[in-house]
Protein backbone atom coordinates (compact mmCIF):
# COMPACT_ATOMS: atom_id res chain seq x y z
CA UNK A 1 -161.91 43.16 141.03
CA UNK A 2 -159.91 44.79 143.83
CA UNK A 3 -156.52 42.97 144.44
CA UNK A 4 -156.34 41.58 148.35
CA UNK A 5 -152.52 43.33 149.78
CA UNK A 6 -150.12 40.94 151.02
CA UNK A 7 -147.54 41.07 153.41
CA UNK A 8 -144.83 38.84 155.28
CA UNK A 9 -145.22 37.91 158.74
CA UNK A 10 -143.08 35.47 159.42
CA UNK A 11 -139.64 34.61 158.84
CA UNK A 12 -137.90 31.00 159.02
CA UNK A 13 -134.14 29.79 157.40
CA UNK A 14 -131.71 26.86 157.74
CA UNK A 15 -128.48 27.68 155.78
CA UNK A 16 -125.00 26.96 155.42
CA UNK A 17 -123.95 30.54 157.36
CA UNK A 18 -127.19 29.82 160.21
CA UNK A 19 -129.63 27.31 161.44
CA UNK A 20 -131.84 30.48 162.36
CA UNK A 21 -132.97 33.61 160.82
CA UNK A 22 -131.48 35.32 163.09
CA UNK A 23 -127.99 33.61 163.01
CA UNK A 24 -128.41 33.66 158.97
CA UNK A 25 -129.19 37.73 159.10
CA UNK A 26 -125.92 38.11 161.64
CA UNK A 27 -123.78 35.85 159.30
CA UNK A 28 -124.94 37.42 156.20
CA UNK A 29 -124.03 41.14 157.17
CA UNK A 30 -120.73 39.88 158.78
CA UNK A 31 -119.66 38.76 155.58
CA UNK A 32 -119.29 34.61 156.67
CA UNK A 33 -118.48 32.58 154.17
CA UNK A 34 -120.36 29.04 154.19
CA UNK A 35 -118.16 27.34 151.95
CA UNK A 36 -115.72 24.55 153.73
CA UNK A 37 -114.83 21.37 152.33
CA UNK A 38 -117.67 18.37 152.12
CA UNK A 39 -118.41 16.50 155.35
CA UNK A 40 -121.19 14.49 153.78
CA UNK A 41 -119.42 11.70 151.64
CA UNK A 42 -115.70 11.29 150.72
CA UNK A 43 -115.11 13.77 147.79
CA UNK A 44 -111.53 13.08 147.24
CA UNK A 45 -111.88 11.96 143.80
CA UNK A 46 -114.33 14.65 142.92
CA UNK A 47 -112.91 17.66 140.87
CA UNK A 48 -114.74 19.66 143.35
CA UNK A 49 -114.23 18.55 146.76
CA UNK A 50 -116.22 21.71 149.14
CA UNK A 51 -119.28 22.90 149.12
CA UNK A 52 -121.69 25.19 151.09
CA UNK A 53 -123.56 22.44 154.03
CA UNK A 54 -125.95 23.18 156.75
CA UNK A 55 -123.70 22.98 159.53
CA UNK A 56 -124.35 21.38 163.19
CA UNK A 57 -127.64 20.06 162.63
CA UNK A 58 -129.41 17.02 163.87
CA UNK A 59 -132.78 16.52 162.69
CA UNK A 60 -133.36 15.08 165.46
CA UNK A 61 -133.51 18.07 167.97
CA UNK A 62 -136.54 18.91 165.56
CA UNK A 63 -138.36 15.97 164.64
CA UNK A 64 -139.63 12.85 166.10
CA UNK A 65 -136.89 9.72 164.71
CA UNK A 66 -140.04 7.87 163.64
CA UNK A 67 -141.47 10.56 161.43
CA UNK A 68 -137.66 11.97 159.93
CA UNK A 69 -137.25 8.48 158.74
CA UNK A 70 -139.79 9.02 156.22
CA UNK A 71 -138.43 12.32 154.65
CA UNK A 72 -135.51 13.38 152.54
CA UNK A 73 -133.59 15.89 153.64
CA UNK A 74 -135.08 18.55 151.91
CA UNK A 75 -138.09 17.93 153.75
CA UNK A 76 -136.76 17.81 157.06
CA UNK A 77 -135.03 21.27 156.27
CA UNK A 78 -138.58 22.99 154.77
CA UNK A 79 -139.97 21.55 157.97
CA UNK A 80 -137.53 22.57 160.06
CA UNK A 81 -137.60 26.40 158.30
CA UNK A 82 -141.17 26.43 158.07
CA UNK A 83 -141.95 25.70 161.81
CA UNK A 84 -139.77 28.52 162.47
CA UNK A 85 -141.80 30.68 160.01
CA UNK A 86 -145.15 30.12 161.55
CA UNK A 87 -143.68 30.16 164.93
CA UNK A 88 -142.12 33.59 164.37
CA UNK A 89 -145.78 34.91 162.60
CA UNK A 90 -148.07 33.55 165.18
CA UNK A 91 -149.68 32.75 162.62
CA UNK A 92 -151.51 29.45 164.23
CA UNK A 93 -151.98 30.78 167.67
CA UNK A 94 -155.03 33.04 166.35
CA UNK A 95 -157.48 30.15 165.93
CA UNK A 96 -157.32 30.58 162.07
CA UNK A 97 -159.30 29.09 159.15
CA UNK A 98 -157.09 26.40 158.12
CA UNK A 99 -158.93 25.49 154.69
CA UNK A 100 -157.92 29.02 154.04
CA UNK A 101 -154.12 28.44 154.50
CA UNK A 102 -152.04 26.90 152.38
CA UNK A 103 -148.50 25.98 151.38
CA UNK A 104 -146.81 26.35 148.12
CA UNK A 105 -143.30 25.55 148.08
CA UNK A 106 -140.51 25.39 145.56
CA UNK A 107 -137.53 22.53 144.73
CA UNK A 108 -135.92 22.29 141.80
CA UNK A 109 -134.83 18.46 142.06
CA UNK A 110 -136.39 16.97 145.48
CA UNK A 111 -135.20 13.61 147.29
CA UNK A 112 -131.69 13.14 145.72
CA UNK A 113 -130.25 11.60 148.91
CA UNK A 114 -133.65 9.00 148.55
CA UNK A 115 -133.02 8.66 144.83
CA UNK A 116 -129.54 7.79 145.30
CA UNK A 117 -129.32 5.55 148.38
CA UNK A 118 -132.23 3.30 147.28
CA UNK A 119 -130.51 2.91 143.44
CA UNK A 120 -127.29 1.94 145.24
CA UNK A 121 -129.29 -0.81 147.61
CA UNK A 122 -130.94 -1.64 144.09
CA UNK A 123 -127.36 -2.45 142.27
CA UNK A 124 -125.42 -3.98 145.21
CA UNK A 125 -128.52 -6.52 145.73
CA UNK A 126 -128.03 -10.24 144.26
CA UNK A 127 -131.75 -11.30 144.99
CA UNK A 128 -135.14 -9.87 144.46
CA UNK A 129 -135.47 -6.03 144.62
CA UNK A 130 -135.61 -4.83 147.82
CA UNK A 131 -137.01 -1.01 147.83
CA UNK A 132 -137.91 1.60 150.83
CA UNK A 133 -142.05 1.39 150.61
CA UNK A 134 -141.18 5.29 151.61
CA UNK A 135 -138.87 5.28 148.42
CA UNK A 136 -141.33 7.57 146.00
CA UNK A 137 -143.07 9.56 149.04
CA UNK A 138 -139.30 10.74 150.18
CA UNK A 139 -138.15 11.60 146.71
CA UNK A 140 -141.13 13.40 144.76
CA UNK A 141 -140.44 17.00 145.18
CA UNK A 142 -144.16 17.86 146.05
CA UNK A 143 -143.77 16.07 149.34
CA UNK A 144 -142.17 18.98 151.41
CA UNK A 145 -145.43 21.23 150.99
CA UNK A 146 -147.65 17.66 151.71
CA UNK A 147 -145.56 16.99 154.65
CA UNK A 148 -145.99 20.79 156.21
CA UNK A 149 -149.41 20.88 155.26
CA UNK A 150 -149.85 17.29 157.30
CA UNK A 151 -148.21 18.89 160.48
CA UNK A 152 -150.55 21.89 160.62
CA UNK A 153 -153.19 20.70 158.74
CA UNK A 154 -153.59 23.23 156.54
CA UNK A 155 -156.28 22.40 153.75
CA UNK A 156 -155.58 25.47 151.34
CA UNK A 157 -153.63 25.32 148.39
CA UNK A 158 -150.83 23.07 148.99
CA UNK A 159 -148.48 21.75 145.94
CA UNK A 160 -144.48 22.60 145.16
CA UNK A 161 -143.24 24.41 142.38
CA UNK A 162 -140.50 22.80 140.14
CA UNK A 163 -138.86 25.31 137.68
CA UNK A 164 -134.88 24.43 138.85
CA UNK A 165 -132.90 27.54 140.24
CA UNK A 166 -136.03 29.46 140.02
CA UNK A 167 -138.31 27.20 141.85
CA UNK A 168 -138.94 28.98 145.38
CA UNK A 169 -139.32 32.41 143.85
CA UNK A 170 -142.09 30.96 141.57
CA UNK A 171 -143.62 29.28 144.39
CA UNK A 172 -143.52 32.62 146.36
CA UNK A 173 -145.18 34.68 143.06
CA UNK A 174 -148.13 31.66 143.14
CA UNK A 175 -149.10 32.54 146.90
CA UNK A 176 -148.73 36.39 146.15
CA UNK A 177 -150.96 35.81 143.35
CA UNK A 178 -153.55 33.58 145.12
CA UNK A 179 -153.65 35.60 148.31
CA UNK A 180 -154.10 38.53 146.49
CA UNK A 181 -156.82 37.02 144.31
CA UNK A 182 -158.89 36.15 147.64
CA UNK A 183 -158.02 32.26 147.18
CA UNK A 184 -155.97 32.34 150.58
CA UNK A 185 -155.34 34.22 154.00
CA UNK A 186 -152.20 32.73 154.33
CA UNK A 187 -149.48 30.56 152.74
CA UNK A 188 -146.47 29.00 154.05
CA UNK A 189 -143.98 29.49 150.93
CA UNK A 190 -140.10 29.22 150.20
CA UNK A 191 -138.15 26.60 149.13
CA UNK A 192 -135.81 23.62 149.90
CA UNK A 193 -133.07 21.81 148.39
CA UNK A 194 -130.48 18.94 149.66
CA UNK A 195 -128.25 17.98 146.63
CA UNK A 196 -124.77 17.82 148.22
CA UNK A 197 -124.17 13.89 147.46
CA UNK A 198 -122.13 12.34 145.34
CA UNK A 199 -124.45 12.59 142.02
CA UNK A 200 -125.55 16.17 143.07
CA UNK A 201 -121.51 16.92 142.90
CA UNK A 202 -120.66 15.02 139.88
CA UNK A 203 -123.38 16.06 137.92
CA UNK A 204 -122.75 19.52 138.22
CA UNK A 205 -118.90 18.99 137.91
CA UNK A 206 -119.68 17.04 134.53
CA UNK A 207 -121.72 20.65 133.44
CA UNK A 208 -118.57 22.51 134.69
CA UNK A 209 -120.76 24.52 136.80
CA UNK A 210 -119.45 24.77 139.95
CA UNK A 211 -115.85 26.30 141.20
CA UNK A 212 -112.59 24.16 141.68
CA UNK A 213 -111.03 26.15 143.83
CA UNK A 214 -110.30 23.37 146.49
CA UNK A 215 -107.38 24.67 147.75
CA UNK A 216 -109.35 28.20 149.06
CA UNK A 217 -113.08 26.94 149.12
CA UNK A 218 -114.40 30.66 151.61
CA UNK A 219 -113.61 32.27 148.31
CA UNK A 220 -114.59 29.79 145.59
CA UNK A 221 -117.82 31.84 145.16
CA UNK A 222 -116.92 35.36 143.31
CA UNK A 223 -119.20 37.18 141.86
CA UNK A 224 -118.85 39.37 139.23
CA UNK A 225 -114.89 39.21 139.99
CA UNK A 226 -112.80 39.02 136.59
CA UNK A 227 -111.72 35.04 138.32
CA UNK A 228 -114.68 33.70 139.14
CA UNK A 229 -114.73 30.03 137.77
CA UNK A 230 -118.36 28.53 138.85
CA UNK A 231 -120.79 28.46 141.50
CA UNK A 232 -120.48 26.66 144.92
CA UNK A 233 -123.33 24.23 145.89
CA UNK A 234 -125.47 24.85 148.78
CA UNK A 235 -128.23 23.53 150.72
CA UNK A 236 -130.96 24.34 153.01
CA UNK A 237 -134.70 26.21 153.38
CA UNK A 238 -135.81 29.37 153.48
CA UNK A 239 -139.41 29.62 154.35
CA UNK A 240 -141.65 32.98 154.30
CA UNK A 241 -145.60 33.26 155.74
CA UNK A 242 -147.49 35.61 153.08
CA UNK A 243 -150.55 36.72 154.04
CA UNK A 244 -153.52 39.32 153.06
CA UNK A 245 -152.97 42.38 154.63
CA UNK A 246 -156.75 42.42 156.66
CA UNK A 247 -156.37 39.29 157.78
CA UNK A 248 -152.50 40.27 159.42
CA UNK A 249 -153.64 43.44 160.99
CA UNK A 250 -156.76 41.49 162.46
CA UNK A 251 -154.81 39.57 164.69
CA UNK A 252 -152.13 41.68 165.49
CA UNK A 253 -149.01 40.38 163.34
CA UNK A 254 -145.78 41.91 162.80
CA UNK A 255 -145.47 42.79 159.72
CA UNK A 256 -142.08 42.79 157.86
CA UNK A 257 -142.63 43.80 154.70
CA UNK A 258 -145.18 43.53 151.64
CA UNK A 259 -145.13 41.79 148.04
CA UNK A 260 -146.26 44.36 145.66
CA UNK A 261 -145.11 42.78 142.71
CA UNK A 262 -144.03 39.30 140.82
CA UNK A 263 -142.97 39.03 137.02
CA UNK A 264 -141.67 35.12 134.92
CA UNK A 265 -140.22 34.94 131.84
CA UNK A 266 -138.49 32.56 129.51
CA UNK A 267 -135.40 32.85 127.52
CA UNK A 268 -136.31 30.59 125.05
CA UNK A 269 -132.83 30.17 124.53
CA UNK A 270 -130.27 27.09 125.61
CA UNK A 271 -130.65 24.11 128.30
CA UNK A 272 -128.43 25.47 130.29
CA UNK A 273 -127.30 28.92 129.55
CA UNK A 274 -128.73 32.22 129.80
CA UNK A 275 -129.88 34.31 127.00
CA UNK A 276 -126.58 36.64 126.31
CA UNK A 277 -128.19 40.08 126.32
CA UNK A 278 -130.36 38.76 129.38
CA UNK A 279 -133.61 39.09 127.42
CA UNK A 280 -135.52 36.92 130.00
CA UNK A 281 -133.89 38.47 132.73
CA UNK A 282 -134.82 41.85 131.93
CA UNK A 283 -138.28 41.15 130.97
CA UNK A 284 -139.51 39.68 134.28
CA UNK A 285 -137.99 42.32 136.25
CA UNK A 286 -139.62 44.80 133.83
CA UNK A 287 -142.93 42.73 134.85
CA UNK A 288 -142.56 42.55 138.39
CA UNK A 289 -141.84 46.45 138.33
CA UNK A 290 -145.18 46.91 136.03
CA UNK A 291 -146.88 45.04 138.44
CA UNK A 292 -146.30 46.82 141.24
CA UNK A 293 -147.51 49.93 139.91
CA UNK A 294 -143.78 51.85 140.12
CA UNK A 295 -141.53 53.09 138.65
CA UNK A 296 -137.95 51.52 138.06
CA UNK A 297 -136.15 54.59 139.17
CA UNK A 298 -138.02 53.88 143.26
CA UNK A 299 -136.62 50.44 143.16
CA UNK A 300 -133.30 50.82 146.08
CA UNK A 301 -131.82 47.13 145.82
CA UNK A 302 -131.73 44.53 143.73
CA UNK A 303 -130.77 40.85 145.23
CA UNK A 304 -129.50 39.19 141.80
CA UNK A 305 -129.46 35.75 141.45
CA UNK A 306 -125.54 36.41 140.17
CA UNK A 307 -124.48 32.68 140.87
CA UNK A 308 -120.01 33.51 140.32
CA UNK A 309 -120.30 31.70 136.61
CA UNK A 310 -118.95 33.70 133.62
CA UNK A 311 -121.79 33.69 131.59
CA UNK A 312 -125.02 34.06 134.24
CA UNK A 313 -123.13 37.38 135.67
CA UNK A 314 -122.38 39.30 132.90
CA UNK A 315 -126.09 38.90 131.38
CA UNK A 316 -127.50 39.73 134.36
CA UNK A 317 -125.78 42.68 134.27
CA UNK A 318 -127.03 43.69 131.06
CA UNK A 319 -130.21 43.02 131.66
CA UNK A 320 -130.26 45.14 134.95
CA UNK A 321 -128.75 47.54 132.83
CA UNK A 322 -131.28 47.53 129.88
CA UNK A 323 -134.40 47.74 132.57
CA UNK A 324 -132.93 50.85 134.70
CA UNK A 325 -130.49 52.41 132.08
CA UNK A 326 -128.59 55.54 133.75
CA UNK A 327 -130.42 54.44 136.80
CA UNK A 328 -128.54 51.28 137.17
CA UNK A 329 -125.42 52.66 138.59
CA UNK A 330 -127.47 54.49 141.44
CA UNK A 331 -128.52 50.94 142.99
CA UNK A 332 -127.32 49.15 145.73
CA UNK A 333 -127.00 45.36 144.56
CA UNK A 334 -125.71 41.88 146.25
CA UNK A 335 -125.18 38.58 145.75
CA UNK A 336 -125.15 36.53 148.97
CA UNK A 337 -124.45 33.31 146.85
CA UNK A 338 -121.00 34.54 147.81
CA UNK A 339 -121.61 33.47 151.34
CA UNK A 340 -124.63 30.41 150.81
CA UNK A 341 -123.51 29.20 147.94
CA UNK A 342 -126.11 28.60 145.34
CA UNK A 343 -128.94 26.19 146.81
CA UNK A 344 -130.43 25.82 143.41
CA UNK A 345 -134.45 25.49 143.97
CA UNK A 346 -134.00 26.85 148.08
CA UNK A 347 -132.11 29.83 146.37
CA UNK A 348 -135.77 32.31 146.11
CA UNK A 349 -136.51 30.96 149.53
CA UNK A 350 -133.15 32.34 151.36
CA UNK A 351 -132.62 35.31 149.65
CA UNK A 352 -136.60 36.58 150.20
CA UNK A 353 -136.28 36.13 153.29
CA UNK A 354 -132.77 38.37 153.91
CA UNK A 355 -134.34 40.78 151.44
CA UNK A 356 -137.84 41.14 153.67
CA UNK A 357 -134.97 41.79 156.84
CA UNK A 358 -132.79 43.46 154.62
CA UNK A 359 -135.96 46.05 154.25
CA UNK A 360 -136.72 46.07 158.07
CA UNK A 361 -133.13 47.11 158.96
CA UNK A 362 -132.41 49.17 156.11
CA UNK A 363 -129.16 47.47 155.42
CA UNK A 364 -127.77 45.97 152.15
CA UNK A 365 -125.41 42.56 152.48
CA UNK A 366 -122.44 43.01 151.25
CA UNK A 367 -121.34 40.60 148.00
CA UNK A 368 -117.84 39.46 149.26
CA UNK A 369 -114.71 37.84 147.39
CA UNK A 370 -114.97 40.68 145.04
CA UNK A 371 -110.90 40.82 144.61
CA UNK A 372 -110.98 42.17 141.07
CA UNK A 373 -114.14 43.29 139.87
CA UNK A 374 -114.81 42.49 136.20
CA UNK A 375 -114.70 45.75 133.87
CA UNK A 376 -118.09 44.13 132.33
CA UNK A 377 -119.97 43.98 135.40
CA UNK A 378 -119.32 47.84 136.00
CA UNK A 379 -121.98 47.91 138.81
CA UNK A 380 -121.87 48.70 142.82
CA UNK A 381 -122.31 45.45 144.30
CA UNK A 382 -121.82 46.98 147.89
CA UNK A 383 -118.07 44.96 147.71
CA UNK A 384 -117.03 43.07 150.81
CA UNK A 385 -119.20 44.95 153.28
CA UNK A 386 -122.08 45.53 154.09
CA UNK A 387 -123.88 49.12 153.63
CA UNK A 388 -126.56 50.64 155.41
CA UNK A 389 -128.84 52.54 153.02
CA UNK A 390 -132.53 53.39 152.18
CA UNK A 391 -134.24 50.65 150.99
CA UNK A 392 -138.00 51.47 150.17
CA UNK A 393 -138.34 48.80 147.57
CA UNK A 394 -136.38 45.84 146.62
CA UNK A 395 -136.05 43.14 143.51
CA UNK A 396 -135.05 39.59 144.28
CA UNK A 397 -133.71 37.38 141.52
CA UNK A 398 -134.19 33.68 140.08
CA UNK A 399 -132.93 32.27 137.08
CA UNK A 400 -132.86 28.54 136.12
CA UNK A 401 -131.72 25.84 133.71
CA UNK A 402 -134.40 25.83 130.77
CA UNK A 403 -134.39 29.72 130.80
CA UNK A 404 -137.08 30.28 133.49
CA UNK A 405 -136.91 33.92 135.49
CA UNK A 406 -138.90 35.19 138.18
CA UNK A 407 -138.53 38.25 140.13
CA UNK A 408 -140.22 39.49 143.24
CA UNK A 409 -141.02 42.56 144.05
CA UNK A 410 -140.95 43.56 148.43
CA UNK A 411 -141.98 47.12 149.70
CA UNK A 412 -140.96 48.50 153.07
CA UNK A 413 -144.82 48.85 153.09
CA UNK A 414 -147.51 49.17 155.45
């Protein structure tokens, strides 16, 4: 059968550097670093004490008190991103078949705020339990795509995709793949995640995952710099309308981009480590570029997942090496986790959506807090500022605990 095409239409984020797309995109090329110490609970006695929050936001300037109540915060940010996707589309304004639009999202870990505040209400109780009857409907992770789906009743596909720091690129490559299939017209996809609390924090500390660099948190996050010491935590949504290329030039949609191609892999390696040669990393990227019909050589830009820990760069590295070979030191590459932190599931979601604008305007973000770069990560990482370049076809990266990959491939397209 012929594949469908499928392009973006609509754009939609809540980060830690912009409550907007637009504000993200302005943040992101200036170089802003999100990272500031933690406003949501005391971390004093935490061995990491900032993080990378959504900043000035009250849920309540976008939803109803009544309704918020009964959603984690990672819901109310993939609602919050998501109504800014289909508003910026149009998607809904052209009288579409709704049992032919669906949302797949991605989390890696769900209600953690819900999880935690009902366990300490639990503990600190003397009498019978006393439990939220919203308790399990805030936490399960599949509730942000139910709760979108509710709003705009959309009856197509609608579930979220759990596969940790990887979890909103593979929910993006299941509505690429569905859409193109002719299962969809449209899908609201991305990802959210809302895990700075106090077991989000520790249990990452405990891993010795994230940065300690309290005393100079803007540039905790250092990517493929010979001193970076961990990741910084982030939260927030990035939300992306897909949709089959007919369908979008039907009604008259602008058109940022288009998906041509989606590869997933495992390491089959270590809980929490990647594979050292990044054998996983390099094989879904391989896939995606396969997939797409090109060859590696037209790829411009790669977005790497490149998180600032010691390990995750360098094999990354090696495995962008091994999949472009010479070729590898012609490309343009960032890692805005420099300046969002890493929002762990949300991660594919955010960094789609820069790529998609990062192939409208032609213009690469820069990776900053590169101070020394490390001799084994001997690749141009457009350093501290941002570069303005051809970009015909771009790679985004996501890697997660349990060695899952996935890679998108986005075209300047139509």
């Amino acid at each position: 059968m012929e594949l469908k095409r499928v392009v973006v239409t609509g754009l939609g984020a809540l980060t830690p550097i912009g409550n907007s797309k637009d504000d993200y995109w302005k943040n992101l090329i200036a170089g802003v670093s999100g990272a500031a110490p933690i406003t949501h609970f005391d971390a004093s006695l935490f061995k990491t004490q900032f993080a990378c929050e959504v900043k000035n936001f009250d849920v309540l300037d976008f939803l109803d008190r009544k309704e918020a109540r009964k959603m984690d915060a990672f819901t109310q940010y993939a609602m919050v991103s998501s109504d800014e996707a289909l508003k910026d589309s149009g998607l809904l304004l052209a009288n579409p078949n709704r049992d032919r639009i669906g949302v797949i999202w991605g989390s890696g870990i769900g209600g953690l705020n819900t999880f935690q505040e009902e366990a300490k209400s639990y503990f600190a109780s003397d009498g019978p339990p006393r439990l939220n009857p919203f308790f399990i409907p805030k936490m399960i992770a599949d509730m942000a795509a139910g709760q979108i789906s509710i709003k705009h009743e959309l009856r197509g596909p609608n579930y979220v995709t759990v596969s940790a720091c990887a979890s909103a690129t593979n929910a993006l490559i299941d509505s690429f793949n569905l859409i193109r299939l002719g299962k969809a017209d449209a899908i609201v996809s991305g990802g959210s995640e809302a895990c700075v609390n106090e077991m989000g924090m520790g249990g990452f500390n405990a891993l010795r995952a994230l940065s300690t660099r309290n005393d100079s948190p803007e540039t905790a996050s250092r990517p493929f710099d010979v001193d970076r010491d961990g990741f910084v935590l982030g939260e927030g949504s990035g939300a992306l309308i897909l949709e089959e290329y007919e369908h979008a030039i039907k009604r008259g949609a602008p058109i940022y981009a288009e998906v041509i191609g989606s590869g997933m892999s495992g390491d089959a390696y270590h809980m929490t480590a990647p594979h050292p040669e990044g054998l996983g990393a390099k094989n879904t990227m391989l896939s995606a570029i396969e997939d797409a019909g090109i060859h590696a050589k037209e790829v411009d830009y790669v977005n790497v997942h490149g998180t600032s820990t010691p390990l995750g760069d360098v094999a990354e590295v090696k495995a962008i090496q091994a999949v472009f070979g010479d070729d590898a030191y012609n490309l343009n590459i960032s890692s805005t986790k420099s300046m969002t932190g890493h929002l762990l599931g949300a991660a594919g979601g955010i960094e789609a959506v820069f790529t998609a604008l990062a192939i409208r305007d032609q213009i690469a973000p820069p990776t900053i807090n590169i101070f020394n770069q490390d001799p084994n990560c001997d690749l141009d990482y457009a350093a501290n500022e941002a570069r303005e370049m051809k970009i015909d076809h771009a790679i985004s990266n996501s890697f997660g605990f349990g060695g899952t990959n996935g890679s998108i491939l986005i075209s300047k397209g139509p």
